[in-house]
N, C-alpha and C. Protein backbone atom coordinates (compact mmCIF):
# COMPACT_ATOMS: atom_id res chain seq x y z
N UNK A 1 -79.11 35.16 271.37
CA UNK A 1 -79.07 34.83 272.78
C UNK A 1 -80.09 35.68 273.55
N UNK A 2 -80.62 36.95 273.28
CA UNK A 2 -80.98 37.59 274.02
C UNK A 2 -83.08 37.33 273.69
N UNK A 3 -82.80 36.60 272.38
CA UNK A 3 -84.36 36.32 272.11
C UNK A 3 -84.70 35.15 272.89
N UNK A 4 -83.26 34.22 273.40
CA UNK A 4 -83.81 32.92 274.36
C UNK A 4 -83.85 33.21 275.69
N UNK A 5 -83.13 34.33 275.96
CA UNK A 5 -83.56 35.10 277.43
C UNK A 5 -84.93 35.60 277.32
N UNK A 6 -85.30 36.17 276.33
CA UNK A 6 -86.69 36.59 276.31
C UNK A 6 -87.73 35.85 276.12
N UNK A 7 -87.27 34.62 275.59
CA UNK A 7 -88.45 33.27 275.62
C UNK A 7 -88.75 32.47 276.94
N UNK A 8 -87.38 32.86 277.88
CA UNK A 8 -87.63 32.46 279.51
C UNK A 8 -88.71 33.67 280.02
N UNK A 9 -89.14 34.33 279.88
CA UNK A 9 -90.01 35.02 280.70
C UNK A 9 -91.42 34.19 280.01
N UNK A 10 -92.03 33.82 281.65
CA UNK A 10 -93.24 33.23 281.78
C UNK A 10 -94.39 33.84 280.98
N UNK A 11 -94.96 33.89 280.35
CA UNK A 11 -96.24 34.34 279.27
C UNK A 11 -96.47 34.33 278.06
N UNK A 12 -97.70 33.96 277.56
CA UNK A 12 -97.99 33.42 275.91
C UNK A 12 -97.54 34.68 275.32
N UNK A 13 -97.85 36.19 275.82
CA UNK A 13 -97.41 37.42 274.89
C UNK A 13 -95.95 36.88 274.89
N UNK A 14 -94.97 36.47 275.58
CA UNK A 14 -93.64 36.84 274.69
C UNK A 14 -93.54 35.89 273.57
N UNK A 15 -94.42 34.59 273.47
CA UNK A 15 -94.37 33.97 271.81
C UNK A 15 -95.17 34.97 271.04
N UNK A 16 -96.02 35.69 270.94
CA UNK A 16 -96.60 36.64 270.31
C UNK A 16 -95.85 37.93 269.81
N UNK A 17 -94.98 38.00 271.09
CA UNK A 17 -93.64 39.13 270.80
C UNK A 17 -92.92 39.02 269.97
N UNK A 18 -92.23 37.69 269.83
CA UNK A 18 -91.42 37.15 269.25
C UNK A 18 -91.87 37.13 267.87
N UNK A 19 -93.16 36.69 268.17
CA UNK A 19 -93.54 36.12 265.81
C UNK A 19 -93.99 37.75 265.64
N UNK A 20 -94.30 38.56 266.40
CA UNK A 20 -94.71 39.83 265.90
C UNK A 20 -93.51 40.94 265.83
N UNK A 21 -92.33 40.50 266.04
CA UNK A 21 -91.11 40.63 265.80
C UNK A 21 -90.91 40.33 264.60
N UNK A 22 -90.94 39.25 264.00
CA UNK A 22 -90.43 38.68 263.08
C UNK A 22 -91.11 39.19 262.27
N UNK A 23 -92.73 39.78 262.25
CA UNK A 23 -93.39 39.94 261.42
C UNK A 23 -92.92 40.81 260.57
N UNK A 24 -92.55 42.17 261.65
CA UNK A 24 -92.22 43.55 261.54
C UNK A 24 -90.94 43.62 261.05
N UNK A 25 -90.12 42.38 260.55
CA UNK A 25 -89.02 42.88 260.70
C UNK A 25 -87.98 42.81 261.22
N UNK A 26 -88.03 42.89 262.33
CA UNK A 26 -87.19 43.38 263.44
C UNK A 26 -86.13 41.81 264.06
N UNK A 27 -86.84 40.90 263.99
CA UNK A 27 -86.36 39.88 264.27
C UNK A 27 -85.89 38.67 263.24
N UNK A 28 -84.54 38.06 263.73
CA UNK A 28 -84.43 37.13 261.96
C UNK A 28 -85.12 36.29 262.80
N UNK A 29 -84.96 35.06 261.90
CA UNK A 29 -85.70 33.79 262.17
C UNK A 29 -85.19 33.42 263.06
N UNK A 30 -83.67 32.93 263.43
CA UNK A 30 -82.95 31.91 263.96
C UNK A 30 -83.08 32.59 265.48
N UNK A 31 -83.58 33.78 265.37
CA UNK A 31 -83.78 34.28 266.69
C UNK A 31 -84.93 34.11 267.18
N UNK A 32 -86.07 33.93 266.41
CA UNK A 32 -87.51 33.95 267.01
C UNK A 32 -87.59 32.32 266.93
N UNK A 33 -86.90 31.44 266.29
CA UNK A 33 -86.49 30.08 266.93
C UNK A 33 -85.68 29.64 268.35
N UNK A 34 -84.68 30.23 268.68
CA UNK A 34 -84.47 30.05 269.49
C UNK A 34 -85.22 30.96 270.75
N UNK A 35 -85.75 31.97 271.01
CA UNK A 35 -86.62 32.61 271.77
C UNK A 35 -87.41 31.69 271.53
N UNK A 36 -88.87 31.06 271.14
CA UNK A 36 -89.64 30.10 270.98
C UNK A 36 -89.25 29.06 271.81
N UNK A 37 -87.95 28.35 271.69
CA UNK A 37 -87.61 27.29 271.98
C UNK A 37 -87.93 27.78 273.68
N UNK A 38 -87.07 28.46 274.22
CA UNK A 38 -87.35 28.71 275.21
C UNK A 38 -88.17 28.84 275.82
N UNK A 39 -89.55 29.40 274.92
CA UNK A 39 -90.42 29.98 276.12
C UNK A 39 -91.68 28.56 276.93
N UNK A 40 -91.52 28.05 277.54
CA UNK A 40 -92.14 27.25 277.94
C UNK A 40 -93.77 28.03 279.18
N UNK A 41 -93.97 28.86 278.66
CA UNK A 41 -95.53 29.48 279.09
C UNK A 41 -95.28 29.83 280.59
N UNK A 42 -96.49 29.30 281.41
CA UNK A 42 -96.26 29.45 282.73
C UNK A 42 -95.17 28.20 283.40
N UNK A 43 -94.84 27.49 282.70
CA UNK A 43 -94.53 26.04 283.37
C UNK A 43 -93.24 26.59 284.33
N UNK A 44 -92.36 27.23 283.76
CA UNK A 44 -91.92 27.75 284.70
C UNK A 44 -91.85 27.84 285.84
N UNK A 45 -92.61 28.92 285.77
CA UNK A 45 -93.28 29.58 287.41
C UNK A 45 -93.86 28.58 288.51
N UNK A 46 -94.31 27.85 287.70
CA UNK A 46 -95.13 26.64 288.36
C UNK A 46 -93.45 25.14 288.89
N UNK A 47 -92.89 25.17 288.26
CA UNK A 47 -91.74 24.51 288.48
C UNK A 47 -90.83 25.35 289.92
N UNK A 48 -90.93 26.26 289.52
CA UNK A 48 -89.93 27.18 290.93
C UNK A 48 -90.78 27.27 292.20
N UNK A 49 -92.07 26.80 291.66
CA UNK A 49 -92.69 27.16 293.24
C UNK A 49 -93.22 25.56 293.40
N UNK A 50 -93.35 24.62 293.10
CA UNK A 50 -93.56 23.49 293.48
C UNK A 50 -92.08 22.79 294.05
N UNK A 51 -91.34 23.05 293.20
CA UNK A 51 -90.13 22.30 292.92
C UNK A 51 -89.67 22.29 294.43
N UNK A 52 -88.38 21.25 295.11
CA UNK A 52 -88.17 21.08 296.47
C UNK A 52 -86.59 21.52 296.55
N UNK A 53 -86.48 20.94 295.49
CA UNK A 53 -84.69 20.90 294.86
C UNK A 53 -84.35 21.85 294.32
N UNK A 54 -84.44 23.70 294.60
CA UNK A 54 -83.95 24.57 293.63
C UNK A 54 -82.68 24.15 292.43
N UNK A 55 -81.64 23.38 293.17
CA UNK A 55 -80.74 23.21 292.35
C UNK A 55 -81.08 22.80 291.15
N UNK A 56 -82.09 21.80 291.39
CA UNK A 56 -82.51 20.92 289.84
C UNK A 56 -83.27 22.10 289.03
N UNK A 57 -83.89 22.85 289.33
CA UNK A 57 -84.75 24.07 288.92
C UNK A 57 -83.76 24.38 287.89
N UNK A 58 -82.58 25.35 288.42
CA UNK A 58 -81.71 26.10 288.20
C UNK A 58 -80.69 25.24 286.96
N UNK A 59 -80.62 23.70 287.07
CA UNK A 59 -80.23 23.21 286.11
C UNK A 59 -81.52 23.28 284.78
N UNK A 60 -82.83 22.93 285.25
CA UNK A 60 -83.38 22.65 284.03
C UNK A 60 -83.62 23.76 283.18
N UNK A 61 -83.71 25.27 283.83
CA UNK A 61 -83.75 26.26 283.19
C UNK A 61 -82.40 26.34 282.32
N UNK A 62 -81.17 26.30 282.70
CA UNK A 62 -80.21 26.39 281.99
C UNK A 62 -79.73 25.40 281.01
N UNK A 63 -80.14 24.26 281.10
CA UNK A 63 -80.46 23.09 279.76
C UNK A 63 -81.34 24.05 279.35
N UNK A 64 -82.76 24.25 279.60
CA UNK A 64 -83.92 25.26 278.63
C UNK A 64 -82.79 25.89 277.74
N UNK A 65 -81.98 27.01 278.71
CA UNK A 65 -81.66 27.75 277.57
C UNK A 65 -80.49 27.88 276.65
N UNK A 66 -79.69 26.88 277.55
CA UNK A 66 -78.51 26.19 276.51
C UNK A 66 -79.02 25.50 275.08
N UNK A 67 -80.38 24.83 275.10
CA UNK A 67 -81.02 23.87 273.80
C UNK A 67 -81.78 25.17 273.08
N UNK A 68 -82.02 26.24 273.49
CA UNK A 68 -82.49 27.18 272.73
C UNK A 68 -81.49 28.09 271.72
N UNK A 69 -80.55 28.28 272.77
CA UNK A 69 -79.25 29.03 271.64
C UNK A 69 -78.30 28.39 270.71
N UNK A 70 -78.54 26.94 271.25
CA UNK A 70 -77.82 26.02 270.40
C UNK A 70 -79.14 25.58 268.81
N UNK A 71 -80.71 25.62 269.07
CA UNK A 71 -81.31 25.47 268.35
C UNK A 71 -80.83 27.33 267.62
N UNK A 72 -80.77 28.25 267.98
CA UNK A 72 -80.98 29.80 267.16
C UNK A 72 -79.82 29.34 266.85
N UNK A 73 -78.23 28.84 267.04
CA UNK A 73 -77.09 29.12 266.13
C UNK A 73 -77.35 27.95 264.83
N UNK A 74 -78.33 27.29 265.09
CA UNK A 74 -77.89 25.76 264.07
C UNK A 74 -79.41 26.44 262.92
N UNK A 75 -80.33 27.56 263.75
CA UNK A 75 -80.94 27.88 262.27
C UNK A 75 -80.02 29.26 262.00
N UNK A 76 -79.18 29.84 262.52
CA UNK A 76 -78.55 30.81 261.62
C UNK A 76 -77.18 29.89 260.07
N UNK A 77 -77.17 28.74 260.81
CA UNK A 77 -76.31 27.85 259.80
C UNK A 77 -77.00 27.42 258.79
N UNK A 78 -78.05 26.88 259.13
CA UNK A 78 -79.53 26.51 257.88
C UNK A 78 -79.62 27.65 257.03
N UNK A 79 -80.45 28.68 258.07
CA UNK A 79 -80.38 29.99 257.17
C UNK A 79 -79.62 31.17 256.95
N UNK A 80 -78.59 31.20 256.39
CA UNK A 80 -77.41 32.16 256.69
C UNK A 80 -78.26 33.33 256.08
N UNK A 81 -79.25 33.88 255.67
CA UNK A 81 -79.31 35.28 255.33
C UNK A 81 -80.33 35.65 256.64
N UNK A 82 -80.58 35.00 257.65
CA UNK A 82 -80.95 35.16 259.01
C UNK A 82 -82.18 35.19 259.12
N UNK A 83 -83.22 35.06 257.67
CA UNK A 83 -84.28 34.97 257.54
C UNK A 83 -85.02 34.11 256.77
N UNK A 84 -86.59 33.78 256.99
CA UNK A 84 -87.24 33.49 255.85
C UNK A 84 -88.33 33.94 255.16
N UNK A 85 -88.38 33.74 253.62
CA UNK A 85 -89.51 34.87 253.57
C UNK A 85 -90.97 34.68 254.13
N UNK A 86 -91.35 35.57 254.68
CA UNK A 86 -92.60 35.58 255.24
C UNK A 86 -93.94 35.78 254.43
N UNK A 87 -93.62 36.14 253.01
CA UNK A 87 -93.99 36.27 251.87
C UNK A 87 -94.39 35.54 250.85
């Protein structure tokens, strides 16, 4: 959950964070999948400040990150040893 909170912050470094996470280690897969899922770049930013309807904003971010943690629990079920080899 906390890698699809980190895929909501606006910028290409946090997909870079994320696979350089994984690289190191530090991150299983099903997490740098669902962080990924999330991170949609600047579009974001660009959605909250165009947008007229905050409410709809505030829904589509939370679909974003409801389909991201639901994508990280369904690859921790795929991959139950939480990883793959990178090797």
């Amino acid at each position: 959950m906390v890698a699809a909170v980190v895929g909501l912050i606006p910028s290409c470094a946090t997909s870079v964070a994320l696979a350089e996470g994984f690289r190191a280690g530090i991150l299983s897969f099903p997490s740098v999948v669902s962080g990924l899922s999330a991170n949609s770049g600047l579009g974001l930013l660009i959605l909250v400040k165009e947008a007229e309807n905050k409410a709809e904003v505030i829904t589509a971010v939370a679909l974003l990150l409801f389909a991201a943690v639901v994508a990280g629990l369904l690859g921790s079920i795929i991959f139950p040893g939480g990883y793959v080899s990178t090797g």
